[in-house]
C-alpha atoms as a PDB file:
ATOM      1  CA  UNK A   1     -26.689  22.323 -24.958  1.00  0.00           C
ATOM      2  CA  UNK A   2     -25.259  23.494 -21.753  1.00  0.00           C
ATOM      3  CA  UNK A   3     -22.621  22.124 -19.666  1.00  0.00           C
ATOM      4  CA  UNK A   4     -23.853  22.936 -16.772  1.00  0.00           C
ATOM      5  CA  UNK A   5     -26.620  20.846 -17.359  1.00  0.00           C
ATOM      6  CA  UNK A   6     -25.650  17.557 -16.226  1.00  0.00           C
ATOM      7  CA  UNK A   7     -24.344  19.318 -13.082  1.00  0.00           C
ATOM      8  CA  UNK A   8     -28.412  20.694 -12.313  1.00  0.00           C
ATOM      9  CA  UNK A   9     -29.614  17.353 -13.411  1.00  0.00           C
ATOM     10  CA  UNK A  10     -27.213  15.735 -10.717  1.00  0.00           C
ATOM     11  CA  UNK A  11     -28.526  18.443  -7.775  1.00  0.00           C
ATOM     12  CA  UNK A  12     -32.514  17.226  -8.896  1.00  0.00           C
ATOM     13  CA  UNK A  13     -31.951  13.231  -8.194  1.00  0.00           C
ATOM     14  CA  UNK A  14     -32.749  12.051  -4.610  1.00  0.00           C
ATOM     15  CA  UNK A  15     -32.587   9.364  -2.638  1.00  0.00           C
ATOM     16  CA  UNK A  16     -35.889   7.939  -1.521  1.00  0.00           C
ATOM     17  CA  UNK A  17     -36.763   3.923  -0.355  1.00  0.00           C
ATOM     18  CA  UNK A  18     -33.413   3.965  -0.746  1.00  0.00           C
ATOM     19  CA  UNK A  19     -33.618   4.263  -4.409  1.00  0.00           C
ATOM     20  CA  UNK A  20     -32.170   7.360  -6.298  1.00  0.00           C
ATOM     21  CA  UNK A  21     -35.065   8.852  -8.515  1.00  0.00           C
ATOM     22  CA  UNK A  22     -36.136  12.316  -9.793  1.00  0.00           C
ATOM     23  CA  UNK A  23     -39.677  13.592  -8.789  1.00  0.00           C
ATOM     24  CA  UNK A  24     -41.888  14.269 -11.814  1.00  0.00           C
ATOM     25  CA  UNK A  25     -42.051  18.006 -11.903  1.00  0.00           C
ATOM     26  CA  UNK A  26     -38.236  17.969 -12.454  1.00  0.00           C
ATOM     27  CA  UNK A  27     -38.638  15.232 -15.553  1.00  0.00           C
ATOM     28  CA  UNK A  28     -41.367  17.426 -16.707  1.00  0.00           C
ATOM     29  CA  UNK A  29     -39.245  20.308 -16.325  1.00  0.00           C
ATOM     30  CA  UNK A  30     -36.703  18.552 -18.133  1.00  0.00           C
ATOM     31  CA  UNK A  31     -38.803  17.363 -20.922  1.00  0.00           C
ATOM     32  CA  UNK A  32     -40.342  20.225 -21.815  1.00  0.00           C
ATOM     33  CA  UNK A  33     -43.915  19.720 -20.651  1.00  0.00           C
ATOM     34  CA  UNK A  34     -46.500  20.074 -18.182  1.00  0.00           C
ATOM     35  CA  UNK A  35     -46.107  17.684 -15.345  1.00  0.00           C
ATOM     36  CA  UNK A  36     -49.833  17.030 -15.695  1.00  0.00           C
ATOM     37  CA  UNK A  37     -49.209  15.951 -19.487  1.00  0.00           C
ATOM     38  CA  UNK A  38     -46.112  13.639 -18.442  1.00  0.00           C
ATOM     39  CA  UNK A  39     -48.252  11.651 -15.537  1.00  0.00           C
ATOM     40  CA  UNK A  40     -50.857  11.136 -18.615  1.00  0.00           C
ATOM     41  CA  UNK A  41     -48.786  10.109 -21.366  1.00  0.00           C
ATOM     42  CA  UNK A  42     -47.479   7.660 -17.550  1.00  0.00           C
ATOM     43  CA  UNK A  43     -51.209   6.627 -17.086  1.00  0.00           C
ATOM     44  CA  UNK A  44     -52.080   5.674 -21.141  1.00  0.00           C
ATOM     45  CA  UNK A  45     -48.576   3.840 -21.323  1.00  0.00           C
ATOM     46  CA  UNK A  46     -48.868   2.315 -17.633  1.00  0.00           C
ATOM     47  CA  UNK A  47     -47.583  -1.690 -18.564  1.00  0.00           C
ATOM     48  CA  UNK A  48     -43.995   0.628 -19.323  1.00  0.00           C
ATOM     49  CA  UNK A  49     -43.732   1.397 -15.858  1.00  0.00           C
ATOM     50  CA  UNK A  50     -43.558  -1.541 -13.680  1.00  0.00           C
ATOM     51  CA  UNK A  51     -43.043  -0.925 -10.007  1.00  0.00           C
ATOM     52  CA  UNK A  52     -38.909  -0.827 -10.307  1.00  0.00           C
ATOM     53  CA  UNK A  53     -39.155   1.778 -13.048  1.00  0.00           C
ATOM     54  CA  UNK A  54     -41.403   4.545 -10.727  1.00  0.00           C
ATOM     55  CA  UNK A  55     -43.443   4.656  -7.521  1.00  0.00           C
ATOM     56  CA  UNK A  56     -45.665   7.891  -6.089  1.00  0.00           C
ATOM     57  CA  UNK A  57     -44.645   9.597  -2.677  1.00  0.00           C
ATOM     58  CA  UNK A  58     -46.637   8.927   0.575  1.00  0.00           C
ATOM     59  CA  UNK A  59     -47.740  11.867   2.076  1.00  0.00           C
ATOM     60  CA  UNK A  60     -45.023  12.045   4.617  1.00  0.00           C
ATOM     61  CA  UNK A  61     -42.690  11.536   1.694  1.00  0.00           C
ATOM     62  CA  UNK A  62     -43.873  14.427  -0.290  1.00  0.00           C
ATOM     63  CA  UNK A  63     -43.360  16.829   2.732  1.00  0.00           C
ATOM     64  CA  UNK A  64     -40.005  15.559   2.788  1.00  0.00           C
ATOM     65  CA  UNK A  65     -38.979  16.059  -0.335  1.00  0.00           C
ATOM     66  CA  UNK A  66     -40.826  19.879  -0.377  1.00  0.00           C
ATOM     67  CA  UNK A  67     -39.302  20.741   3.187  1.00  0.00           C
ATOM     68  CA  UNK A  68     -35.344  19.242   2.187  1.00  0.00           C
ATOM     69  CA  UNK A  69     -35.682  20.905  -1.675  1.00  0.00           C
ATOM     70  CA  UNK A  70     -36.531  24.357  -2.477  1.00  0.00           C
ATOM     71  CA  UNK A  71     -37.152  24.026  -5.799  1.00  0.00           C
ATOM     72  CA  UNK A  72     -40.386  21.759  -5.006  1.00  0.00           C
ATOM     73  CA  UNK A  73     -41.845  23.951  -2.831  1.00  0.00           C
ATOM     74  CA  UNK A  74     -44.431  24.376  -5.106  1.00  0.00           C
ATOM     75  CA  UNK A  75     -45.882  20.562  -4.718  1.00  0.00           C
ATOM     76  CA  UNK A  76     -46.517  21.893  -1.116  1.00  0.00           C
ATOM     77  CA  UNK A  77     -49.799  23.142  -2.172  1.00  0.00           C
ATOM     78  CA  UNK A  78     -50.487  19.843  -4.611  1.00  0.00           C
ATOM     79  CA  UNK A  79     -53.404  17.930  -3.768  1.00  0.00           C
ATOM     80  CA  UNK A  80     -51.342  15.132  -5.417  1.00  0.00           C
ATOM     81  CA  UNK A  81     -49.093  13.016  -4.924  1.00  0.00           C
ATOM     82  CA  UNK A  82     -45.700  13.308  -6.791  1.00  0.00           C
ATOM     83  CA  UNK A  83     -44.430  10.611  -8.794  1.00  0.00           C
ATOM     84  CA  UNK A  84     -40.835   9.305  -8.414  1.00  0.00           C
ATOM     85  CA  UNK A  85     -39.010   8.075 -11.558  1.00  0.00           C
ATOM     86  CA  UNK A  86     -35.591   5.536 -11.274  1.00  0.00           C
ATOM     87  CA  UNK A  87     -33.500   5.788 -13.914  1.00  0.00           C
ATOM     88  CA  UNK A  88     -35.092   2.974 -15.797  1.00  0.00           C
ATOM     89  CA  UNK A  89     -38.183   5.194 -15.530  1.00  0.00           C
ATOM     90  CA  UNK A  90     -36.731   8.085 -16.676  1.00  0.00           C
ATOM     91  CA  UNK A  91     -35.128   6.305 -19.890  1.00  0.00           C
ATOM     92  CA  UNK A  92     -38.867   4.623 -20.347  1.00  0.00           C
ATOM     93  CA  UNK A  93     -40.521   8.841 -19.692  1.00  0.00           C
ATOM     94  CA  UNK A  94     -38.352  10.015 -22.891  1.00  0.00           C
ATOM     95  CA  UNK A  95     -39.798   7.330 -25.288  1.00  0.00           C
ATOM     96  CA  UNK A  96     -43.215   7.817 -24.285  1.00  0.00           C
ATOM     97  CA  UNK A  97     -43.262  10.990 -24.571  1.00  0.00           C
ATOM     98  CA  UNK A  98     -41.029  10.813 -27.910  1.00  0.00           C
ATOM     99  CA  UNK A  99     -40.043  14.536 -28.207  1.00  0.00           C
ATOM    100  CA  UNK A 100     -36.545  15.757 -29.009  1.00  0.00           C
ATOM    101  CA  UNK A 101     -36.329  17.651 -26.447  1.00  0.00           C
ATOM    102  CA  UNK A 102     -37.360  14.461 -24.236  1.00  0.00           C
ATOM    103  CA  UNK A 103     -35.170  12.263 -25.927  1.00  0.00           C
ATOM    104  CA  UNK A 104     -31.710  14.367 -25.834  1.00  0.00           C
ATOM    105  CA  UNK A 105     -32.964  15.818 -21.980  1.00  0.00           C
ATOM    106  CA  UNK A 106     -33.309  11.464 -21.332  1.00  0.00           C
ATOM    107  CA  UNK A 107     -29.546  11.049 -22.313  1.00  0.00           C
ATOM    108  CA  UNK A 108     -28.403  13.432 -19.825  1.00  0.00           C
ATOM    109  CA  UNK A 109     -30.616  11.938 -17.055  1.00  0.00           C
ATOM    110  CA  UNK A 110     -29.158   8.658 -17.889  1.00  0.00           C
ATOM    111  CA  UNK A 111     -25.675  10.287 -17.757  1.00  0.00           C
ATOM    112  CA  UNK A 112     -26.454  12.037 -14.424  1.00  0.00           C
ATOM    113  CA  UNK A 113     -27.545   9.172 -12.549  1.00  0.00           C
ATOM    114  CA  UNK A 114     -24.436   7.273 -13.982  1.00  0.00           C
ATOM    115  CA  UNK A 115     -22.062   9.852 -12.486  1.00  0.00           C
ATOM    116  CA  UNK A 116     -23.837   9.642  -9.057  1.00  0.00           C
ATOM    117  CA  UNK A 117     -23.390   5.642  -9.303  1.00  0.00           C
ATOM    118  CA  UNK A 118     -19.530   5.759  -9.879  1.00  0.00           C
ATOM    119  CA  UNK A 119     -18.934   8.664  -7.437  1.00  0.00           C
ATOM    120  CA  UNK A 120     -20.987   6.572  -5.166  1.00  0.00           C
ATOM    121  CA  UNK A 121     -18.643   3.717  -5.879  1.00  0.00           C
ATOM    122  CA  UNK A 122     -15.597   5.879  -5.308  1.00  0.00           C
ATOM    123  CA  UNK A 123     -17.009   7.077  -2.176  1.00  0.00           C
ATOM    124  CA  UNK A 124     -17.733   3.432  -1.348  1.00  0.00           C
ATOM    125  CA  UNK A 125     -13.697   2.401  -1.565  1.00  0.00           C
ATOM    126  CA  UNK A 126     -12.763   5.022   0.113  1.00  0.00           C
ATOM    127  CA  UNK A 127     -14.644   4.383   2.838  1.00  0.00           C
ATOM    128  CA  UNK A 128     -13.145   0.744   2.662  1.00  0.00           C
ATOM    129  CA  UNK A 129     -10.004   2.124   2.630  1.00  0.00           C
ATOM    130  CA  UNK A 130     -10.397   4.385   5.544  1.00  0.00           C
ATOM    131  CA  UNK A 131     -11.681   1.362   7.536  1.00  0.00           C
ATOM    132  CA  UNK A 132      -8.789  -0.389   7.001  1.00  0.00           C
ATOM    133  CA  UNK A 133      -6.683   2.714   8.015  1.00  0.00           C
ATOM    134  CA  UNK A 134      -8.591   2.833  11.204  1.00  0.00           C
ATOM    135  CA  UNK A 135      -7.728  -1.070  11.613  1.00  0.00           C
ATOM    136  CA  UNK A 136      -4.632  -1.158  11.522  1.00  0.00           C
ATOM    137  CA  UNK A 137      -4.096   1.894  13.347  1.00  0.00           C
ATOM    138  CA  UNK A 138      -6.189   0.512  16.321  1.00  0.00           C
ATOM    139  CA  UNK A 139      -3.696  -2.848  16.097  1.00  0.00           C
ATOM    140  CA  UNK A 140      -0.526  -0.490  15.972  1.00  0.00           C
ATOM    141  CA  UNK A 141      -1.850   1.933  18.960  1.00  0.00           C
ATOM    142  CA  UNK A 142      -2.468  -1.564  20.576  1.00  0.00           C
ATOM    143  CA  UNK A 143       1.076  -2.830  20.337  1.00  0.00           C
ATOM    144  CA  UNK A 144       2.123   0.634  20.891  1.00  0.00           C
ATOM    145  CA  UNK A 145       0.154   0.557  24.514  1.00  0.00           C
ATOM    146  CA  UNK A 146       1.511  -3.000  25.188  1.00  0.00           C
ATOM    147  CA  UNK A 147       4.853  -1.537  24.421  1.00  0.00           C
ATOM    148  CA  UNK A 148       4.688   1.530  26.821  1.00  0.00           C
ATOM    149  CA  UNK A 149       3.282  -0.351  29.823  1.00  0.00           C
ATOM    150  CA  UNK A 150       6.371  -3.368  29.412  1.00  0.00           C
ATOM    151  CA  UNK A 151       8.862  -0.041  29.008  1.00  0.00           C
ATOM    152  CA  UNK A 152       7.050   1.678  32.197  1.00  0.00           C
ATOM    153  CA  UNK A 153       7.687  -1.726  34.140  1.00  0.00           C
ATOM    154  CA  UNK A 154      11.339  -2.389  32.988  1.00  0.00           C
ATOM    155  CA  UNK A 155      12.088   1.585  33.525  1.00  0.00           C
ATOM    156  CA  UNK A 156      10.394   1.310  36.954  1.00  0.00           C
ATOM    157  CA  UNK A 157      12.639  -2.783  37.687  1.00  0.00           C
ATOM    158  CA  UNK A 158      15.528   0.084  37.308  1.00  0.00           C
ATOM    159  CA  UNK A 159      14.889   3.007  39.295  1.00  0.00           C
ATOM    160  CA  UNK A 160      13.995   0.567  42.101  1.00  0.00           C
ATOM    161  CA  UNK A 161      17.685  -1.267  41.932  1.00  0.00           C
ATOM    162  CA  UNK A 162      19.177   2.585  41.336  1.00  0.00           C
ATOM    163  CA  UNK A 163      17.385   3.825  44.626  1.00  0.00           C
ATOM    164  CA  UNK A 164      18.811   0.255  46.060  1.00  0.00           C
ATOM    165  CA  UNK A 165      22.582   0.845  45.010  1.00  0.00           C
ATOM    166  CA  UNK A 166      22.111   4.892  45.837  1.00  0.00           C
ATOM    167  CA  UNK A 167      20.912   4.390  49.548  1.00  0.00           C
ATOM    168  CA  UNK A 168      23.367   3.971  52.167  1.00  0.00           C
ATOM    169  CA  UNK A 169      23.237   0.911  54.237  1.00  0.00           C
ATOM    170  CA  UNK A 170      21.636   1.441  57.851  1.00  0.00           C
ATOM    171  CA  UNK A 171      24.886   1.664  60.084  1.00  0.00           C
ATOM    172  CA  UNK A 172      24.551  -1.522  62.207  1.00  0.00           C
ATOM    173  CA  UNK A 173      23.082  -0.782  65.723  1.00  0.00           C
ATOM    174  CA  UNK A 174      24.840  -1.341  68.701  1.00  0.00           C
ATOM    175  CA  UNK A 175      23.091  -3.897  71.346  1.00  0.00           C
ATOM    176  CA  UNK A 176      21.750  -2.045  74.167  1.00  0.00           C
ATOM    177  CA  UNK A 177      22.949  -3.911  77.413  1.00  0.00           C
ATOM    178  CA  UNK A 178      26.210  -5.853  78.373  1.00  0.00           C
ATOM    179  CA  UNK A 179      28.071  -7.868  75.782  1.00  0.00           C
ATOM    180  CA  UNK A 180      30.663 -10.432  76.428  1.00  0.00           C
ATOM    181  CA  UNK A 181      33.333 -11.026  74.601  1.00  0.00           C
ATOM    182  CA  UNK A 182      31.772 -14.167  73.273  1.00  0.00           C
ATOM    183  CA  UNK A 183      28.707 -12.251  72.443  1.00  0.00           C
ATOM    184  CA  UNK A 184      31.237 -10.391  70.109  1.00  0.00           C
ATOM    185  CA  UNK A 185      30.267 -10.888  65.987  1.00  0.00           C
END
C-alpha cells in the first residue's frame, strides 16, 4: 500500500451539518467500484445505514461541495444527489460491499478520520491555551495601565513641587502712597 494514502484520504473528508463525512464518489473511488454500484449495494442493505451513519446533499450542498473541491467537479453535471458517509458509514460501506480492496481501503478511512479527530483535539487545547494567554495578558496590560497612570500622577505631584522650589518668590511690592512709620511691617 502507499503511504501517502492516508494523507489523500485525509484531503477527501469534509465537514458538512457539521459532521465530517466523505462524499460517495470518493468511497467509491476508494473501494474500487462504480459509485452507482456502491449507492446499490447502500439501497439493498438500507436498515445498515441509519441516519447517523450517512445522509444525501441538498442541492445547495452539492454545489458547495463541487464549487470548494476540484476533484468533484464532475457531480456538477449529476442529476443526483451525492451521498455523504460518517465514519460509522464508511466502516458499515466496506462490509457491504465485502471486497478486499473495500475492506483494507475501510481501515484507512477509519484511520484518516481518527487522525483528523485528535488533530482536531490538539487544535482544540491549543486554542484553550491561547485563550488563556490572551487572559492573562489582558489582566497584566490592565495592571500595567493602572500602574502607568498612578506613576504619571506621582511623576506629575513632583514636577509641580520642583517648579514650586525652582521659582523665585515674587519680590514683595512696595505700597503705593504714604506710609507711616506705624504702617511699617
Amino acid at each position: 500500500m502507499n503511504t501517502l494514502l492516508p494523507l489523500r484520504i485525509e484531503s477527501r473528508i469534509l465537514t458538512i451539518r457539521g459532521q465530517r463525512v466523505m462524499i460517495d464518489s470518493d468511497l467509491a473511488d476508494l473501494y474500487g467500484v462504480p459509485t452507482k454500484a456502491l449507492n446499490q449495494a447502500v439501497k439493498r442493505n438500507a436498515l445498515r445505514f441509519p441516519s447517523d451513519f450517512m445522509f444525501q446533499l441538498n442541492a445547495a450542498e452539492k454545489a458547495e461541495v463541487v464549487t470548494n473541491c476540484d476533484h468533484l467537479s464532475k457531480l456538477k453535471f449529476s442529476k443526483t444527489l451525492p451521498f455523504a458517509f460518517t465514519e460509522f458509514g464508511a466502516i458499515a460501506l466496506a462490509n457491504v460491499l465485502a471486497s478486499t480492496q473495500a475492506i483494507e481501503m475501510g481501515i484507512y478511512v477509519v484511520r484518516a478520520f481518527v487522525q483528523l479527530r485528535q488533530a482536531a483535539s490538539i487544535h482544540a487545547d491549543l486554542a484553550k491555551r491561547l485563550l488563556e494567554l490572551e487572559m492573562t495578558t489582558e489582566s497584566l496590560e490592565i495592571s500595567h495601565d493602572t500602574f502607568a497612570r498612578n506613576t504619571r500622577n506621582q511623576l506629575r505631584q513632583i514636577f509641580d513641587a520642583l517648579r514650586e522650589l525652582t521659582t523665585p518668590p515674587e519680590p514683595a511690592k512696595r505700597p503705593i502712597g504714604f506710609i507711616t512709620p506705624q504702617d511699617k511691617p
